[in-house]
Protein backbone atom coordinates (compact mmCIF):
# COMPACT_ATOMS: atom_id res chain seq x y z
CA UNK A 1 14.28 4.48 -25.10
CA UNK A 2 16.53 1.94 -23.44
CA UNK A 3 19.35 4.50 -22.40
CA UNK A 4 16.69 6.39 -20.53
CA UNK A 5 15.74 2.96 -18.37
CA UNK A 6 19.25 1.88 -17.56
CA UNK A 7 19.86 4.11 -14.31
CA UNK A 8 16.23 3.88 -13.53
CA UNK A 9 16.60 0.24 -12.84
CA UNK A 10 19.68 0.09 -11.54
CA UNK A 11 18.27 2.09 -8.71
CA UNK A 12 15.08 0.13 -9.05
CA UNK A 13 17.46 -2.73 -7.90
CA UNK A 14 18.94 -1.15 -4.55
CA UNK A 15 22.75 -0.89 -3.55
CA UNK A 16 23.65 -4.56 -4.75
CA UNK A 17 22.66 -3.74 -8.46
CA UNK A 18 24.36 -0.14 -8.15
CA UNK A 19 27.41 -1.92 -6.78
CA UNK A 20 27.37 -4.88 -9.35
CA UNK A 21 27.52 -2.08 -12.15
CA UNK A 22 31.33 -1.23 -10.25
CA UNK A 23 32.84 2.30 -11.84
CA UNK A 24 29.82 2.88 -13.82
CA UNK A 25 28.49 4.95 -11.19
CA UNK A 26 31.04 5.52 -8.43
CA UNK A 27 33.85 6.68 -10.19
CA UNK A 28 37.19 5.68 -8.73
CA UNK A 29 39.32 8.52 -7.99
CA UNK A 30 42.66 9.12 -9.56
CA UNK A 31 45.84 7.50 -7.88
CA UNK A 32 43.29 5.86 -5.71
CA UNK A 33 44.45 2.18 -5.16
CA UNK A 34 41.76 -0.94 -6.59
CA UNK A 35 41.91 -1.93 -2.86
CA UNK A 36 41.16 0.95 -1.90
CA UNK A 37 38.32 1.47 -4.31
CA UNK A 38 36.54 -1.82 -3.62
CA UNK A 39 36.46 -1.07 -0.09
CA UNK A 40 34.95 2.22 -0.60
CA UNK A 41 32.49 0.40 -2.48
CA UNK A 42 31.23 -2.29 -0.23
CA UNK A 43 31.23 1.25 2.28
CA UNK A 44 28.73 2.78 0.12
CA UNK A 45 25.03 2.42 -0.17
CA UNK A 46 21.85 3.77 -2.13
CA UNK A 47 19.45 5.60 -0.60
CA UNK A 48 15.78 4.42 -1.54
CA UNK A 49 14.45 8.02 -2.54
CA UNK A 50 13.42 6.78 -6.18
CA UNK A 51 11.68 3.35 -4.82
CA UNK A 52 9.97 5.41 -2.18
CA UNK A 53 8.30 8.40 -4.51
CA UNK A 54 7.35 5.51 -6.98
CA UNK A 55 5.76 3.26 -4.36
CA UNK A 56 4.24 6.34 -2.86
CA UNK A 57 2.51 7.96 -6.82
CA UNK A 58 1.39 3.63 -7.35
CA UNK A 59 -0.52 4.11 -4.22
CA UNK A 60 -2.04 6.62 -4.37
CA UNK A 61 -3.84 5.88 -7.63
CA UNK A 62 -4.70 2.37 -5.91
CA UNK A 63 -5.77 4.11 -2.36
CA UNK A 64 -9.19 3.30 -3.02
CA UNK A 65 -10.42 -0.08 -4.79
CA UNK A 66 -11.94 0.20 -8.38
CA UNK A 67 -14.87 1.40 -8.76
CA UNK A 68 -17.10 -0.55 -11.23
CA UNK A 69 -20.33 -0.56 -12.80
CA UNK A 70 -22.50 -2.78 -15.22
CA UNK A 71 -19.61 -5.31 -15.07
CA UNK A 72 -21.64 -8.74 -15.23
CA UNK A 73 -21.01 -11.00 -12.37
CA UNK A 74 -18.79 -13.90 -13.92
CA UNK A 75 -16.32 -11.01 -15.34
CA UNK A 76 -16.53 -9.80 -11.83
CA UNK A 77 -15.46 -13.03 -10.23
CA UNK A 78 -12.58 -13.37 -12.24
CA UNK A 79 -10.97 -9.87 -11.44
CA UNK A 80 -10.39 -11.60 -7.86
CA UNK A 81 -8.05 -13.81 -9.28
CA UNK A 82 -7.06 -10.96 -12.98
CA UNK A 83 -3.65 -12.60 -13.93
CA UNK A 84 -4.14 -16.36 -12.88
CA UNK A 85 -1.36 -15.67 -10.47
CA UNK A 86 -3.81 -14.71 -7.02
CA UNK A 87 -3.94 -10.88 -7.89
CA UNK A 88 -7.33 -9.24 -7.42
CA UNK A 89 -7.66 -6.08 -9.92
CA UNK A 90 -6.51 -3.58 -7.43
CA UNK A 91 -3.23 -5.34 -6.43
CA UNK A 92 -2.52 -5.99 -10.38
CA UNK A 93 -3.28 -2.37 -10.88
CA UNK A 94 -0.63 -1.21 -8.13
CA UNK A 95 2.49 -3.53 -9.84
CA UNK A 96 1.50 -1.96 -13.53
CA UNK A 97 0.87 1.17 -12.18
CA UNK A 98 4.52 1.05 -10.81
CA UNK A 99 6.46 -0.12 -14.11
CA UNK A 100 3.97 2.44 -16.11
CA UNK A 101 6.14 4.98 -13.65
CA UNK A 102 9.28 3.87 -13.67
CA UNK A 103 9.03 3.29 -18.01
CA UNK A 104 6.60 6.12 -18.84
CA UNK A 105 4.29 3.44 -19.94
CA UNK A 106 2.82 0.11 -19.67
CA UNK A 107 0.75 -2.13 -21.75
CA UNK A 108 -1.75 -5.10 -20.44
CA UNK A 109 -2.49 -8.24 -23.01
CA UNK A 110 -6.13 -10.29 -22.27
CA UNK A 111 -5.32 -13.29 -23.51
CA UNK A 112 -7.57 -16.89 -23.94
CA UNK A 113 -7.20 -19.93 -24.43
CA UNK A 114 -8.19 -22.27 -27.34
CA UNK A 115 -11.84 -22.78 -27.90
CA UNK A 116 -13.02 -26.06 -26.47
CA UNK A 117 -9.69 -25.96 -23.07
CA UNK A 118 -10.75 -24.93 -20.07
CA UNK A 119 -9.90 -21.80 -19.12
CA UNK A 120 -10.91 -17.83 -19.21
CA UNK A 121 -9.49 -14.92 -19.98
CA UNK A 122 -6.46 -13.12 -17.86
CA UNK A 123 -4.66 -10.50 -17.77
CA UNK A 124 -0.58 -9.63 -18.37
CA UNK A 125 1.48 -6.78 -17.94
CA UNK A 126 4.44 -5.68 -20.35
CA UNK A 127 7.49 -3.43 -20.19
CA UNK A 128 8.19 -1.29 -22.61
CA UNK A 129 11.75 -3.45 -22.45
CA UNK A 130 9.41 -6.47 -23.48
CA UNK A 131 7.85 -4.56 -26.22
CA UNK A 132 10.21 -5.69 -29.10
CA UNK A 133 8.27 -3.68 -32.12
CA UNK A 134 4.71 -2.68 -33.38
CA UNK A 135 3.08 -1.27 -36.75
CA UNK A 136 0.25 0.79 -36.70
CA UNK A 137 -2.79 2.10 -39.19
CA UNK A 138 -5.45 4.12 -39.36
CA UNK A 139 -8.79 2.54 -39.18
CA UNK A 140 -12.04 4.63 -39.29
CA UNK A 141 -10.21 7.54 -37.88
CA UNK A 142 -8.20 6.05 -34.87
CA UNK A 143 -4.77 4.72 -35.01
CA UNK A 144 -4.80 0.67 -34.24
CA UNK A 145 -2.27 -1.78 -34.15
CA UNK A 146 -1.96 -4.26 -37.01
CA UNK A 147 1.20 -6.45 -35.80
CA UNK A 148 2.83 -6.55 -31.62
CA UNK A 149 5.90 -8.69 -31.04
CA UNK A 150 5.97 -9.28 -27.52
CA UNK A 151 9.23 -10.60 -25.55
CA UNK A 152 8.92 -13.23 -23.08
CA UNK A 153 10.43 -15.68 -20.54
CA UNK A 154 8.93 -19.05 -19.80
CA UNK A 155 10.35 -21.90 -17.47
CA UNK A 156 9.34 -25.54 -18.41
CA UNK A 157 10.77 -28.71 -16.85
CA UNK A 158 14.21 -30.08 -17.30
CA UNK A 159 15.23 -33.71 -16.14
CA UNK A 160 14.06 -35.07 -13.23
CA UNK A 161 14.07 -32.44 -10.78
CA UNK A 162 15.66 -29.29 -13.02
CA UNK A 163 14.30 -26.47 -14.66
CA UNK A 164 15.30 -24.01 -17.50
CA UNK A 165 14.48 -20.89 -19.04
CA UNK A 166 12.79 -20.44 -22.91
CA UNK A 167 13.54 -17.24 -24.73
CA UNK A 168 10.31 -16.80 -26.55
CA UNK A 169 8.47 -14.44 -28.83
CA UNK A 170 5.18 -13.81 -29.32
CA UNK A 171 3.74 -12.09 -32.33
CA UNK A 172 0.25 -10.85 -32.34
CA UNK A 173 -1.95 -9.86 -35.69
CA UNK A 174 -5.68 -8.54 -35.41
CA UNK A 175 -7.31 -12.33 -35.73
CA UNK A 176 -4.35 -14.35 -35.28
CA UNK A 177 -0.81 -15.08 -32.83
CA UNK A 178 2.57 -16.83 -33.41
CA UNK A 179 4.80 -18.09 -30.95
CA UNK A 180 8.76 -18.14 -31.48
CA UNK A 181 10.57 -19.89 -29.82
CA UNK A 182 14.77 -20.03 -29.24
CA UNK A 183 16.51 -22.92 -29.45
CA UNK A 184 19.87 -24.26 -28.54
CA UNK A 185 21.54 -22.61 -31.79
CA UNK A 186 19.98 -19.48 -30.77
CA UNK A 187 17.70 -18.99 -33.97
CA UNK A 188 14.05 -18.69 -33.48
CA UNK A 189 11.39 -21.55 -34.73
CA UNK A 190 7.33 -21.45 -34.53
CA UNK A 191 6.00 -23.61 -31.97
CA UNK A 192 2.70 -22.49 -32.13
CA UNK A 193 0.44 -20.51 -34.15
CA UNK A 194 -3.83 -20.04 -34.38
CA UNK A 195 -6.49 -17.69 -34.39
CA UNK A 196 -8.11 -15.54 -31.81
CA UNK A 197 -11.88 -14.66 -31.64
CA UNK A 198 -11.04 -11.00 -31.52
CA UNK A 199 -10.53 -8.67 -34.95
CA UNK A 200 -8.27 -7.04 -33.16
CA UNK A 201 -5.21 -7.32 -31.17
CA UNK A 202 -6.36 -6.88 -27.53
CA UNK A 203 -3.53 -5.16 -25.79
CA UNK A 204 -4.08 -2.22 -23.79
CA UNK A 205 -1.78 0.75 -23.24
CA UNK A 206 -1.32 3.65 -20.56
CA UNK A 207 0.95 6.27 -20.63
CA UNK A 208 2.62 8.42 -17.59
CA UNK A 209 4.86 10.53 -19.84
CA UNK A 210 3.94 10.09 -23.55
CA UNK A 211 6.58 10.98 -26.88
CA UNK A 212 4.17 8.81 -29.21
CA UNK A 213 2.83 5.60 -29.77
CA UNK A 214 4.58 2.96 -27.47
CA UNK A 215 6.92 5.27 -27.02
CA UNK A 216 7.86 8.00 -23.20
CA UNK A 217 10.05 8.65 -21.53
CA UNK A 218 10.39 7.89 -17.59
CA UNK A 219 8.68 10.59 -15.83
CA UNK A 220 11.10 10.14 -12.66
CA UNK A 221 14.39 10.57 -14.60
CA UNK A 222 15.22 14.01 -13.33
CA UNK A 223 15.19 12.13 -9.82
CA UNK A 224 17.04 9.34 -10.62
CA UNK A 225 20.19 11.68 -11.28
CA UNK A 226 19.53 13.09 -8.29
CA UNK A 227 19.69 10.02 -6.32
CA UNK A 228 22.88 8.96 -8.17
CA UNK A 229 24.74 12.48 -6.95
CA UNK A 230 23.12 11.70 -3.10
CA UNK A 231 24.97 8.42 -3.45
CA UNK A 232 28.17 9.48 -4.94
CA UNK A 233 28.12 12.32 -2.05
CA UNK A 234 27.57 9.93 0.72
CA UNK A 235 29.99 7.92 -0.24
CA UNK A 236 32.32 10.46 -0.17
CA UNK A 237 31.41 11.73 2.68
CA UNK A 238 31.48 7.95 4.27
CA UNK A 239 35.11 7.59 2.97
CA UNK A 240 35.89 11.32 4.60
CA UNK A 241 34.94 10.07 7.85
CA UNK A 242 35.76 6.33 7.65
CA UNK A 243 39.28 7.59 7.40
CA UNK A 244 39.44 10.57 10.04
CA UNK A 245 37.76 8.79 12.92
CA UNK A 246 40.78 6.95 13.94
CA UNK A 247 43.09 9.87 15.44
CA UNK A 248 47.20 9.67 14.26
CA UNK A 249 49.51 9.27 16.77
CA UNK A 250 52.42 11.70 16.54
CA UNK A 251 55.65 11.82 18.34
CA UNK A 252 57.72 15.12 18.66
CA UNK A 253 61.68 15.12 19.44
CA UNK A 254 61.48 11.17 19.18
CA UNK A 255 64.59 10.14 17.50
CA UNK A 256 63.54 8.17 14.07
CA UNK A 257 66.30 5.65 14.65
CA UNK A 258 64.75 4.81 17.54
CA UNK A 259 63.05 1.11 18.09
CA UNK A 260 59.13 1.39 17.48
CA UNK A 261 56.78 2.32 19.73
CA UNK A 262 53.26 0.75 20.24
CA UNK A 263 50.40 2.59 21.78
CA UNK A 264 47.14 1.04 23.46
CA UNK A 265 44.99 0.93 26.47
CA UNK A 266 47.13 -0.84 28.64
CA UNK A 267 50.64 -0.10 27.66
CA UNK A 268 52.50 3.05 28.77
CA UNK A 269 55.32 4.83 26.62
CA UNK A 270 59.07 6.18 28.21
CA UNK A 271 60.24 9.25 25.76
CA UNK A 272 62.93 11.39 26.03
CA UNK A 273 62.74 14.65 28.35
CA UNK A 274 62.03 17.18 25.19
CA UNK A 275 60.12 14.60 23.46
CA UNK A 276 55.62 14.72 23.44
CA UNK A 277 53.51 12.21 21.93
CA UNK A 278 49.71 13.61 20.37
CA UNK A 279 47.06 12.50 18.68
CA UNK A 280 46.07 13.95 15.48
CA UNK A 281 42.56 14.51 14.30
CA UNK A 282 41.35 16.54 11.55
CA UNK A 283 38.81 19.81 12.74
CA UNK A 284 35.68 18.32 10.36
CA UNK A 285 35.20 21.73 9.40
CA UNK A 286 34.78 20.49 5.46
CA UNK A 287 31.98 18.12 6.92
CA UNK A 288 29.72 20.35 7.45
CA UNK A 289 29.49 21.35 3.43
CA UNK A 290 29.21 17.82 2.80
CA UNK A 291 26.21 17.65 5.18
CA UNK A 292 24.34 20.92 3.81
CA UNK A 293 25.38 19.36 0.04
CA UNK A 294 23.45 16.12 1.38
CA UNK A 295 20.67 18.51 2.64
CA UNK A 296 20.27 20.17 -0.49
CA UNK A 297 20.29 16.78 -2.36
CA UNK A 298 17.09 15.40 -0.36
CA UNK A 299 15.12 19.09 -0.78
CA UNK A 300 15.62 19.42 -4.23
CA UNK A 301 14.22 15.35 -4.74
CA UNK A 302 10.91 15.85 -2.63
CA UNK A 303 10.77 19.41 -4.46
CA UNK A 304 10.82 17.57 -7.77
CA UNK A 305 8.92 14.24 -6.56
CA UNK A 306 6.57 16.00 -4.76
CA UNK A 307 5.87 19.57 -5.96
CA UNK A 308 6.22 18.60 -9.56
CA UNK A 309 3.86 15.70 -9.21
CA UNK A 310 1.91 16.63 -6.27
CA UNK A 311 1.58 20.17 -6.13
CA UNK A 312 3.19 19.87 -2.00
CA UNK A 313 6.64 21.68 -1.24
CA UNK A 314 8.30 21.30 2.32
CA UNK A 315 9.06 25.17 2.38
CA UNK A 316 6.96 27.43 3.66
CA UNK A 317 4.65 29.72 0.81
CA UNK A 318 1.19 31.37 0.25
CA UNK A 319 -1.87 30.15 0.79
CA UNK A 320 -2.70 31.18 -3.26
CA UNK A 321 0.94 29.74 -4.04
CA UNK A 322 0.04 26.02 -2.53
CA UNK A 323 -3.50 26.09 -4.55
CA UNK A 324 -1.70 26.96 -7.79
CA UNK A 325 0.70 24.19 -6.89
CA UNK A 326 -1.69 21.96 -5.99
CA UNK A 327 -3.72 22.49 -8.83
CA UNK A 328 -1.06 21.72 -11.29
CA UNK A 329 -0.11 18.74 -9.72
CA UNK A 330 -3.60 17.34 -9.43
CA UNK A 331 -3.94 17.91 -13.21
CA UNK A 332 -0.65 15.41 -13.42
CA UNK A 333 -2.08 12.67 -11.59
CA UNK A 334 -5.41 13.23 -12.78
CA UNK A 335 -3.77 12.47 -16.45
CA UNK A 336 -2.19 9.67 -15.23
CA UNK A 337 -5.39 8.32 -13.28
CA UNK A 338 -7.34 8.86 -16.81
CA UNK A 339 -5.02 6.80 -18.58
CA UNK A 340 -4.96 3.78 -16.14
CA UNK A 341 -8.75 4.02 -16.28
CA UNK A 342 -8.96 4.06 -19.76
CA UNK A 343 -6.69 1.16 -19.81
CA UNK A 344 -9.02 -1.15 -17.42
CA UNK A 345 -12.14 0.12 -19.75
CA UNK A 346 -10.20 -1.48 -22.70
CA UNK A 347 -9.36 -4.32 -20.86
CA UNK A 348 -12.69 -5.28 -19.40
CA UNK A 349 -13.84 -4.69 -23.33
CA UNK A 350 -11.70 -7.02 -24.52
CA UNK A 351 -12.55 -9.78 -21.47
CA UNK A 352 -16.16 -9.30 -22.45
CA UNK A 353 -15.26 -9.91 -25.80
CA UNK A 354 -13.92 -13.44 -25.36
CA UNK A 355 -17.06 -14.01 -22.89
CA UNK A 356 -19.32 -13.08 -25.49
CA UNK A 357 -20.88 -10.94 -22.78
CA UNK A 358 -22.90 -8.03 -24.29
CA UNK A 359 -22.28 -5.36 -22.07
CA UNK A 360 -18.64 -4.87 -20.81
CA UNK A 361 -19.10 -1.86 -18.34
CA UNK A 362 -16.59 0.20 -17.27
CA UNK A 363 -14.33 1.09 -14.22
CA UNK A 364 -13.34 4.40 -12.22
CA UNK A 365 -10.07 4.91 -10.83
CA UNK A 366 -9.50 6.77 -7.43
CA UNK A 367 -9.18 10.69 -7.98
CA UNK A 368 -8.73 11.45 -4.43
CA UNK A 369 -4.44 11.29 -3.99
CA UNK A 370 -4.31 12.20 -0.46
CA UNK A 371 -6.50 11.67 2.57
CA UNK A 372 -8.90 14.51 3.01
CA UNK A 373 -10.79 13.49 5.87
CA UNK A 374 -13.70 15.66 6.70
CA UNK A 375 -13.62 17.88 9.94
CA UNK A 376 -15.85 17.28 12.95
CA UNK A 377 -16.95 20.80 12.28
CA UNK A 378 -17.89 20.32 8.41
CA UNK A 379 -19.66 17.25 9.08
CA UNK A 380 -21.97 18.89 11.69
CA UNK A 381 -23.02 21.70 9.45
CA UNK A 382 -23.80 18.73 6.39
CA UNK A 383 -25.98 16.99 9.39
CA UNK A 384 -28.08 20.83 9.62
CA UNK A 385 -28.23 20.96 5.93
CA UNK A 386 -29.75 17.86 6.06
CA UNK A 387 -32.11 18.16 9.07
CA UNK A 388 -33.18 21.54 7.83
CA UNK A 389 -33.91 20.01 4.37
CA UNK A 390 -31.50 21.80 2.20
CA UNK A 391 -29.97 18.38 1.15
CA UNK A 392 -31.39 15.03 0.71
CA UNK A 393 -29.62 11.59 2.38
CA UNK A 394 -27.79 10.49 -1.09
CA UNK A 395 -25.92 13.89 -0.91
CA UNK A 396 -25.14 13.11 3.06
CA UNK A 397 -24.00 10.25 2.28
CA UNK A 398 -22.15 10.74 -0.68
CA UNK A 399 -20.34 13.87 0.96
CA UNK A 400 -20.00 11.72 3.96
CA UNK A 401 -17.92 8.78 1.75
CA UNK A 402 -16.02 11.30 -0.42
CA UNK A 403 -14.61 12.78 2.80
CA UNK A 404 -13.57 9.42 4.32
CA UNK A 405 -16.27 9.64 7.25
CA UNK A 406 -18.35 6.38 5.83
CA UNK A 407 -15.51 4.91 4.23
CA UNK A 408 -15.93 2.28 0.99
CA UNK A 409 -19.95 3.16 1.45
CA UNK A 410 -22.22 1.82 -1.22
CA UNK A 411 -24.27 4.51 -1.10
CA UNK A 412 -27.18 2.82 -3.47
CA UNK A 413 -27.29 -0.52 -0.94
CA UNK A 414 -27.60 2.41 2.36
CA UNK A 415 -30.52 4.26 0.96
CA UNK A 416 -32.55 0.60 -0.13
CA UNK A 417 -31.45 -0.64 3.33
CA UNK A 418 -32.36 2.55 5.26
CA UNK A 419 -35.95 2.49 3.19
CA UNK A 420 -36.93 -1.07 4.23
CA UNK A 421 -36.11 -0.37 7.59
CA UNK A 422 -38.63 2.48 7.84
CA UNK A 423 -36.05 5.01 8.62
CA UNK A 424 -36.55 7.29 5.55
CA UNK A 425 -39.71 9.73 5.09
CA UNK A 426 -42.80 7.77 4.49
CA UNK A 427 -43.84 9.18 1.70
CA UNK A 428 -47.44 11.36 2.00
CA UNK A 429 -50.15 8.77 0.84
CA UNK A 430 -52.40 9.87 -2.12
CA UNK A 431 -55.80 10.97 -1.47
CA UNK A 432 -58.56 9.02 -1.80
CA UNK A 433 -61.44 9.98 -4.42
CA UNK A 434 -64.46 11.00 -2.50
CA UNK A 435 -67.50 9.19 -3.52
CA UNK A 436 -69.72 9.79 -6.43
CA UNK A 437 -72.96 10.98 -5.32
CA UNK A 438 -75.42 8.00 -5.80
CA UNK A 439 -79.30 9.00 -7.43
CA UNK A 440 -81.64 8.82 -4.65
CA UNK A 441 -85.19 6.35 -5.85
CA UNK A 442 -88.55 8.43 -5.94
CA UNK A 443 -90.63 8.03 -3.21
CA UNK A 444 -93.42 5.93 -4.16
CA UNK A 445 -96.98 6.89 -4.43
CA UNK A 446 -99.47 5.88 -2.17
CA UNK A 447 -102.91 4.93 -3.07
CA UNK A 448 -104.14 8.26 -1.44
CA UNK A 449 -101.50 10.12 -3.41
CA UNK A 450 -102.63 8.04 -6.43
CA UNK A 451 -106.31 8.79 -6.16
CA UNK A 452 -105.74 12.61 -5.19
CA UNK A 453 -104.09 12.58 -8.33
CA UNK A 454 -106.75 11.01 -10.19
């Protein structure tokens, strides 16, 4: 996969890392001078059109916050702080959901420390480039990792003030880790080695363009050689220009064995009677194709960044056309939301795990891509439906927060908070049981009545 990353992050790193890679990507010309060249290059710069679309598909899975539910309160509290570096979940979420773009996948490790330290569980992103190798089985019908060797970088103190950098490997089984570490003779020693609480090896994987397991392809590639040709046109175009904006002098019937002349603001020149001085400029007629070429450059990237992932062109089409576009695209990012989702469910199930917390819960990732806000006319005919009865207040308010009217709206803490208050129908109360008929006592009998009888 590596050959597929290399221009990727070269543009990833902006004109300095485009110009540190020299003729790899601005070819020098032939019979062109190494002056000449390296001037040309310091002239040239890369346009951010690969940064910008990746920036812009990261946030809109992040737009909204994570949604999540039946995640226990301690868990909670430590997704304000995910990666022990001051990321909440959402800001974590937008850095992996950039490298899982820029890769075509990214992979998240919980990790713990040792029974008995204090600590809890975190969270830490990996490359593919830091994936180093895997094997893989079968278990009870779903494919599971049995050994991860994960590449990484560590900095631990040096001297009295200095610092230096540890090459260091870390292998992971289902029950149990290694860490290798390089030393000064370059081979690789255990410095550490235990077991984990977990039967399995709790690293979490999500894929924007999947070939198979831990393995893609970057989904952005067919722009990053587009941004490459933008940048080898503008340079040349740059060059063009640099060079024809300072007019030629020319003299005509001036004697070459003549002293030379100088030209400038405030000096004046005595030539012969048939001789003429000019300046020479080039028409710029061949600009213009380099301008439409530049034109065509930055169409056909937001046709591919945008149409191809978003379902949006720039050009003008059917209303039937942009639905069919926009459904395909949706179905793109909805794939790609799914498997970032999918990821955090993993994750939270393996930070449960360690916690010996019973329930784990799970998380939903934003659906909605671009603002849809509702219009002043759609909410007024939701406020009829609801004052003629057609709806209840959840689906108000749920319509209301899915069309970014009531914005981040809990709609379970309105409707309890709304019913205290007295502001929802009282409900009819029951009716009372009408009372049972009670026996009415016999009259007594009097003694006249008693000796009647008699």
């Amino acid at each position: 996969m590596e050959p597929h990353w290399e221009l990727v992050e070269a543009l990833q790193g902006g004109t300095f890392a485009i110009r540190k890679k020299h003729r790899k990507y601005l070819p020098q010309e032939p019979r062109e001078l190494d002056e000449s060249f390296d001037a040309r290059l310091q002239r040239s710069c890369v346009q951010p059109y690969l940064t910008r679309i990746e920036r812009l598909l990261a946030g809109m899975l992040t737009r909204k916050p994570v949604r999540l539910t039946d995640v226990s309160d301690v868990i909670t509290e430590h997704l304000f702080d995910v990666d022990l570096g001051g990321n909440n979940l959402d800001v974590f979420l937008y850095e992996t959901a950039r490298k899982m773009i820029r890769y075509g996948h990214i992979g998240v490790l919980v990790d713990a420390p040792r029974a008995g330290d204090n600590g809890r569980p975190y969270w830490t992103a990996y490359t593919p480039r830091d994936m180093l190798g895997h094997r893989s089985e079968i278990i009870d019908g779903q494919q599971k990792l049995t050994q991860l060797r994960l590449h990484e970088q560590i900095v631990v103190p040096e001297g009295l003030y200095g610092q230096k950098q540890i090459e260091q490997v870390r292998v992971l089984t289902p029950g149990a880790f290694e860490i290798h570490q390089k030393d000064d003779n370059g081979d690789f020693k255990i410095v550490d080695e235990g077991q984990t609480s977990l039967d399995e090896i709790p690293f979490a994987v999500a894929y924007s363009n999947r070939i198979g397991l831990l393995e893609s392809r970057p989904p952005l590639a067919d722009i990053a050689e587009l941004n490459l040709k933008a940048y080898q046109t503008q340079s040349d175009l740059d060059n063009m220009l640099h060079i024809s904006a300072v007019p030629m002098l020319a003299l005509f019937g001036f004697p070459q064995a003549a002293e030379e002349i100088s030209a400038g603001p405030g000096e004046a020149m005595a030539l012969p009677e048939t001789a003429r001085a000019e300046f020479i400029e080039p028409q710029g007629n061949s600009y213009d194709a380099q301008f439409k070429r530049l034109e065509q450059l930055e169409n056909q990237i937001n046709t591919l960044g945008m149409a191809a992932i978003l379902g949006q062109k720039l050009s003008a089409e059917t209303a039937e056309a942009k639905r069919i576009d926009r459904s395909q695209g949706d179905s793109t990012m909805q794939v790609v939301a799914q498997q970032v989702q999918d990821m955090v469910d993993n994750c939270l199930r393996y930070h449960a795990a360690y916690m010996q917390e019973p329930q784990a819960g799970s998380a939903f990732i934003n659906r909605d891509f671009v603002g849809a806000r509702l219009e002043p006319q759609e909410i007024q005919s939701l406020l009829q439906l609801y004052t003629a009865g057609t709806i209840t207040q959840r689906t108000l308010l749920e319509e209301l927060s899915k069309g970014e009217v009531l914005d981040d709206l809990d709609v379970e803490e309105e409707l309890e908070a709304t019913q205290s208050g007295g502001l929802m129908e009282t409900p009819e109360p029951e009716p009372t049981p009408e009372p049972e008929e009670a026996e009415m006592p016999e009259p007594e009998e009097t003694e006249e009545e008693s000796e009647g009888a008699e």
